[in-house]
Protein backbone atom coordinates (compact mmCIF):
# COMPACT_ATOMS: atom_id res chain seq x y z
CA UNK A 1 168.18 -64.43 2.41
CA UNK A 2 166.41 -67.62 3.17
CA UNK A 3 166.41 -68.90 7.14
CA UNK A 4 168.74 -71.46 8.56
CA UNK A 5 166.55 -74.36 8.29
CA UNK A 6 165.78 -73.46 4.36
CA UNK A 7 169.44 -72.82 4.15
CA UNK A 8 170.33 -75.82 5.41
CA UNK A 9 167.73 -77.91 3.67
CA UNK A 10 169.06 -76.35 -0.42
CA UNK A 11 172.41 -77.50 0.76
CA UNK A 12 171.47 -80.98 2.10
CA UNK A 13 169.85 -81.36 -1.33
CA UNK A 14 172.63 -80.12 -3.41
CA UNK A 15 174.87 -82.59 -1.33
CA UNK A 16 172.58 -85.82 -2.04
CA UNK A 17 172.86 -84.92 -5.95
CA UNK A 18 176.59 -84.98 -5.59
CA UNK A 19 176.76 -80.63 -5.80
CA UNK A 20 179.65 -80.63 -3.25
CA UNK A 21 180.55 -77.08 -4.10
CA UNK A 22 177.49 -75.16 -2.71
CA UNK A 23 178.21 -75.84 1.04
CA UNK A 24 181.56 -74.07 0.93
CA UNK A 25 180.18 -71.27 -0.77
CA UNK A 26 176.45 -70.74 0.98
CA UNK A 27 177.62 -72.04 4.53
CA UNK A 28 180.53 -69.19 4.93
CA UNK A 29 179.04 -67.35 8.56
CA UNK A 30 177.77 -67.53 11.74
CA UNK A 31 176.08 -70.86 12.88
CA UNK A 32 176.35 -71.73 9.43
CA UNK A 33 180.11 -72.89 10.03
CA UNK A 34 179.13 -75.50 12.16
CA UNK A 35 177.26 -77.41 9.52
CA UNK A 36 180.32 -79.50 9.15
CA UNK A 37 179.34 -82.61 7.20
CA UNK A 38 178.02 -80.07 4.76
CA UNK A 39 180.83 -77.98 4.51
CA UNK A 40 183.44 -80.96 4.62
CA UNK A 41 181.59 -83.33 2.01
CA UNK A 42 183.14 -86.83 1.78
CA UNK A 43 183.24 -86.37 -2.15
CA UNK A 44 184.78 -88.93 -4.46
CA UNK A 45 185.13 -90.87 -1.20
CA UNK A 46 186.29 -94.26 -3.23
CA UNK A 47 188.72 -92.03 -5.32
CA UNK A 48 190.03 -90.65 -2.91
CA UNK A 49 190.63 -93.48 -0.33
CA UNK A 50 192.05 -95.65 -3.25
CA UNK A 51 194.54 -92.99 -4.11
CA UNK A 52 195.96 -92.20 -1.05
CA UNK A 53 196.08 -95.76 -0.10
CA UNK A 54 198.50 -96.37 -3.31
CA UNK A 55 200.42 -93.04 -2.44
CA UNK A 56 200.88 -94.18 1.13
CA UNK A 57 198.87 -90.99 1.90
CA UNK A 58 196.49 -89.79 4.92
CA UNK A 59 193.09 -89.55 3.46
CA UNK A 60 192.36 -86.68 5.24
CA UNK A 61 195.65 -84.85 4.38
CA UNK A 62 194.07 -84.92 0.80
CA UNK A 63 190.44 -84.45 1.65
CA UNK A 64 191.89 -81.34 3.71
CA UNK A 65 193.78 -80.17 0.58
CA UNK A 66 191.15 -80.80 -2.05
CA UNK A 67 188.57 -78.65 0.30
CA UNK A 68 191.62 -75.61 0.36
CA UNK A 69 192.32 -75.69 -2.87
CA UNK A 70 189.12 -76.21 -5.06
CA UNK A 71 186.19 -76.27 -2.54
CA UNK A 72 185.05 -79.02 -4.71
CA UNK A 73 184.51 -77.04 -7.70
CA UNK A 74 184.92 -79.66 -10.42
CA UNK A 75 185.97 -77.56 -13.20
CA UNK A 76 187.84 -75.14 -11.24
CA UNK A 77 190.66 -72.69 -13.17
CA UNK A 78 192.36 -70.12 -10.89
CA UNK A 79 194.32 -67.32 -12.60
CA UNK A 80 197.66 -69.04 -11.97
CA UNK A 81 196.01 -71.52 -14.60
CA UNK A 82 195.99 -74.41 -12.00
CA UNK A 83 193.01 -77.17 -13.23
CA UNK A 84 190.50 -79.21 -11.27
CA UNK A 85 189.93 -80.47 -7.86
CA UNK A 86 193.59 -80.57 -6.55
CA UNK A 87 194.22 -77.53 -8.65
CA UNK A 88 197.26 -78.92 -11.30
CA UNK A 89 199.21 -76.47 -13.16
CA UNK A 90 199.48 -78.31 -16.97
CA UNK A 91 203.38 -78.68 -16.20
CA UNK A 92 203.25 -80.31 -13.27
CA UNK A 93 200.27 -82.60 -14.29
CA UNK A 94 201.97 -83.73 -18.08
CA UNK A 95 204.89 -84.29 -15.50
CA UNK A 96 202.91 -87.01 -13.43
CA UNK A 97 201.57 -88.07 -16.64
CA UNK A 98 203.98 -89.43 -17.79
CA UNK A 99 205.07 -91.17 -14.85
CA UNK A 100 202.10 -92.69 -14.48
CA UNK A 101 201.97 -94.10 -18.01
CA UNK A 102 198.94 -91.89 -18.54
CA UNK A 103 197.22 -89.98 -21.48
CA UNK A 104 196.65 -86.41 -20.58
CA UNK A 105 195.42 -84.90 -24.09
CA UNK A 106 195.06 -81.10 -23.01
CA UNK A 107 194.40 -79.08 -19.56
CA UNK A 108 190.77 -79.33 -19.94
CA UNK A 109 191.04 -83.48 -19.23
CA UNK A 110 192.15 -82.47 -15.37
CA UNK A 111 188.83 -81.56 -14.77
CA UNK A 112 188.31 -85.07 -14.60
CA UNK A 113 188.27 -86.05 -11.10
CA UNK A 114 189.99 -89.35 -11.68
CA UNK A 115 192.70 -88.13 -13.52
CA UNK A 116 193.05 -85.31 -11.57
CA UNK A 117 193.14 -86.71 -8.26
CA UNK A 118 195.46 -89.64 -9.64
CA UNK A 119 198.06 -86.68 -10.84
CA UNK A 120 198.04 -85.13 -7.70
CA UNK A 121 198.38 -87.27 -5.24
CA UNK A 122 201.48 -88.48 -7.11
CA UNK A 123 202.71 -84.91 -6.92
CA UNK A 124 201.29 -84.87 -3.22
CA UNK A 125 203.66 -87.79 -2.28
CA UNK A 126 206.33 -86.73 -3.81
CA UNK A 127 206.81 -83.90 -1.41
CA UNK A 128 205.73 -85.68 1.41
CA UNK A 129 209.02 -87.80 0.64
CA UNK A 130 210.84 -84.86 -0.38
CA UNK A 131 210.14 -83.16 3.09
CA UNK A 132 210.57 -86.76 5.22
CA UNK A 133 206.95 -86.88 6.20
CA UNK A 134 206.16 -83.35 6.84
CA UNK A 135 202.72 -82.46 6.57
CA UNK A 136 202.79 -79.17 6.65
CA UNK A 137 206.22 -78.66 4.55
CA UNK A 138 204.59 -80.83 1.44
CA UNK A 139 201.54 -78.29 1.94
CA UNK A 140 203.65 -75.57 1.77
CA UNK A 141 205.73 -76.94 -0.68
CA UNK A 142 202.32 -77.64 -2.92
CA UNK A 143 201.28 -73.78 -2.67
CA UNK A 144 204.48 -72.38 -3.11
CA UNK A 145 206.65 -74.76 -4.97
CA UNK A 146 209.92 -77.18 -3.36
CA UNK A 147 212.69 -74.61 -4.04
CA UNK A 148 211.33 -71.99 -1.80
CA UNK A 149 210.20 -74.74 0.96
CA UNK A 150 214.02 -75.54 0.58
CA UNK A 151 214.57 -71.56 0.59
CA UNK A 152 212.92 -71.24 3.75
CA UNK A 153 214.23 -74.42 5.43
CA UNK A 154 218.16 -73.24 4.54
CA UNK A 155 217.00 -69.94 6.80
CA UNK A 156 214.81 -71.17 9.50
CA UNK A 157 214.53 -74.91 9.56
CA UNK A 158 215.95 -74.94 13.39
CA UNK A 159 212.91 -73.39 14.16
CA UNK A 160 209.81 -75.36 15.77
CA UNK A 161 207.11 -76.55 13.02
CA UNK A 162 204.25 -74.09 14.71
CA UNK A 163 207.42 -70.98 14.45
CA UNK A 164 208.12 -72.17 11.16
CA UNK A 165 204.54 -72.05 9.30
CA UNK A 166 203.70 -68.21 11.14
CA UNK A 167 207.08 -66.97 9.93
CA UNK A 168 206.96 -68.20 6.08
CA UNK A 169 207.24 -64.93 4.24
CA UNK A 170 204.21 -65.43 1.87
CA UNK A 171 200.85 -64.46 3.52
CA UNK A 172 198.67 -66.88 0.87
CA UNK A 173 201.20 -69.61 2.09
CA UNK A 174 201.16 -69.46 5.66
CA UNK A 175 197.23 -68.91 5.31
CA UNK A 176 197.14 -72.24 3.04
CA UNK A 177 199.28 -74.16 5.11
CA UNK A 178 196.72 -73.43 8.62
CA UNK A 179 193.84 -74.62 6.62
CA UNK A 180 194.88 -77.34 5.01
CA UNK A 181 196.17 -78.95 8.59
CA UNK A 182 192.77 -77.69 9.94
CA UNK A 183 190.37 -78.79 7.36
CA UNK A 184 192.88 -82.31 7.68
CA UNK A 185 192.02 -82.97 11.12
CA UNK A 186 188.15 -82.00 10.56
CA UNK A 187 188.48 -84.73 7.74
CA UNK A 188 189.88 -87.22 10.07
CA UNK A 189 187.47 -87.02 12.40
CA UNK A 190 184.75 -87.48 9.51
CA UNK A 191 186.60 -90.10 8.44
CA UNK A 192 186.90 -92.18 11.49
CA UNK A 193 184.56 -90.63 14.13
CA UNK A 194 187.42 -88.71 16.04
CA UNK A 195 190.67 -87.32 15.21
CA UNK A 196 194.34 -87.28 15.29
CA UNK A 197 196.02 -84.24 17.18
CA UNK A 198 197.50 -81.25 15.32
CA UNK A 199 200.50 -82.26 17.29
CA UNK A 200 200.63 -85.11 15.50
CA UNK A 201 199.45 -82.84 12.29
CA UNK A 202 202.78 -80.86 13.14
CA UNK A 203 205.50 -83.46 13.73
CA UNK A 204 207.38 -85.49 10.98
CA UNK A 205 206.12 -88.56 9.66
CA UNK A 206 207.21 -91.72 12.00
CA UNK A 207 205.57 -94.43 10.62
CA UNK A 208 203.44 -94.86 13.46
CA UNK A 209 199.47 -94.15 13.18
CA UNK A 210 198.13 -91.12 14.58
CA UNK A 211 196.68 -91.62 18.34
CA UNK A 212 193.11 -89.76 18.25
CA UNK A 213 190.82 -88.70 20.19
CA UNK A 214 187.03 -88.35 20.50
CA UNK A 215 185.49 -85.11 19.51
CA UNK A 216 181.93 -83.48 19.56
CA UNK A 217 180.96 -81.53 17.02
CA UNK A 218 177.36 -80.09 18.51
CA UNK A 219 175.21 -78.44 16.12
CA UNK A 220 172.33 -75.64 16.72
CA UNK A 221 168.77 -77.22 17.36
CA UNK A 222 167.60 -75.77 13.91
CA UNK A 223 170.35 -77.78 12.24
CA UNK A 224 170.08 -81.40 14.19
CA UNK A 225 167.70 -82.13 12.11
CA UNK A 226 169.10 -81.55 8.24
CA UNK A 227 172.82 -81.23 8.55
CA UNK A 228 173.48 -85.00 9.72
């Protein structure tokens, strides 16, 4: 196994050729994890800005579940045959197809970034609005579908957000929805230079922007000089 700085240096390169992937995968332990510009690319940055923008979206929310869902693998298929970067299953993609007035000719055309990120941040929104500005509720809702967010919310929706997302009965969910709200708030702070709360992560959409707050992200003296 090569040494940090060699490490670091592959995936720095990989990164400048637009390989977004390889930091997810190579940086997975130790000091490694704190390479966070590498391991939380800004990929598809106009894409992605000019999408959420039109969906009324926080970047970050999507650059947070982009990262949990495909790790920026481009042509990503998972066994629940879900497609591309935001990880469409055909359905639900012809769905926002159509909506959107646009050609989708077979699953294969979602690993197009565009067209995949333009689906699913329509789908995105839609349960944002469907769960009145929830953040973590539209996550949930994306990894295990709106009936059984409503499901959940008929049994337990008195409780507190934080109660809520540790008792949701499906492991890969509650799992999903912590890392997409973390990987959102390391986003934001990429995004802007510091970052919004996960209080404000956790609470219902108000309309209001996020307060933030400055945060340091050190990294070990072998890294300060490649992972910038």
């Amino acid at each position: 196994m090569a040494d940090a700085p060699t490490r670091l240096a592959a995936v720095a390169l990989a990164d400048e050729r637009g390989w977004y992937d390889r930091a997810p995968f190579a940086l997975n332990a130790g000091d490694d994890l704190r390479a966070y510009t590498l391991r939380f690319p800004l990929a598809h940055r106009q894409l992605i800005l000019a999408s959420a923008q039109q969906r009324g979206l926080s970047p970050a929310f999507v650059y947070g579940l982009i990262r949990s869902e495909s790790a920026w693998v481009q042509d990503a298929k998972s066994h629940a045959n879900a497609y591309g970067l935001m990880q469409l299953i055909p359905e639900t993609a012809r769905r926002m197809a159509k909506a959107e007035k646009r050609v989708m000719a077979n699953p294969l055309a979602l690993f197009d970034p565009a067209l995949n990120v333009a689906l699913g941040t329509r789908y995105l929104s839609g349960m944002l609005q469907r769960f009145d500005g929830a953040h973590w509720l539209a996550a949930a809702a994306y990894n295990a579908g709106p009936q059984r967010v409503d499901q959940w919310l008929a049994l337990r929706g008195d409780l507190e957000p934080d109660l809520f997302v540790e008792t949701i009965p499906f492991k890969e969910t509650r799992e999903y929805v912590a890392r997409v709200l973390a990987f959102a708030l390391i986003y934001d702070w990429r995004l802007n230079g510091n970052a919004f709360s996960m209080e404000y992560a956790m609470s219902r959409g108000s309309g209001r922007p996020p307060v933030r707050r400055e945060v340091a992200c050190p990294l070990p003296p072998a890294f300060a000089t490649i992972a910038h």
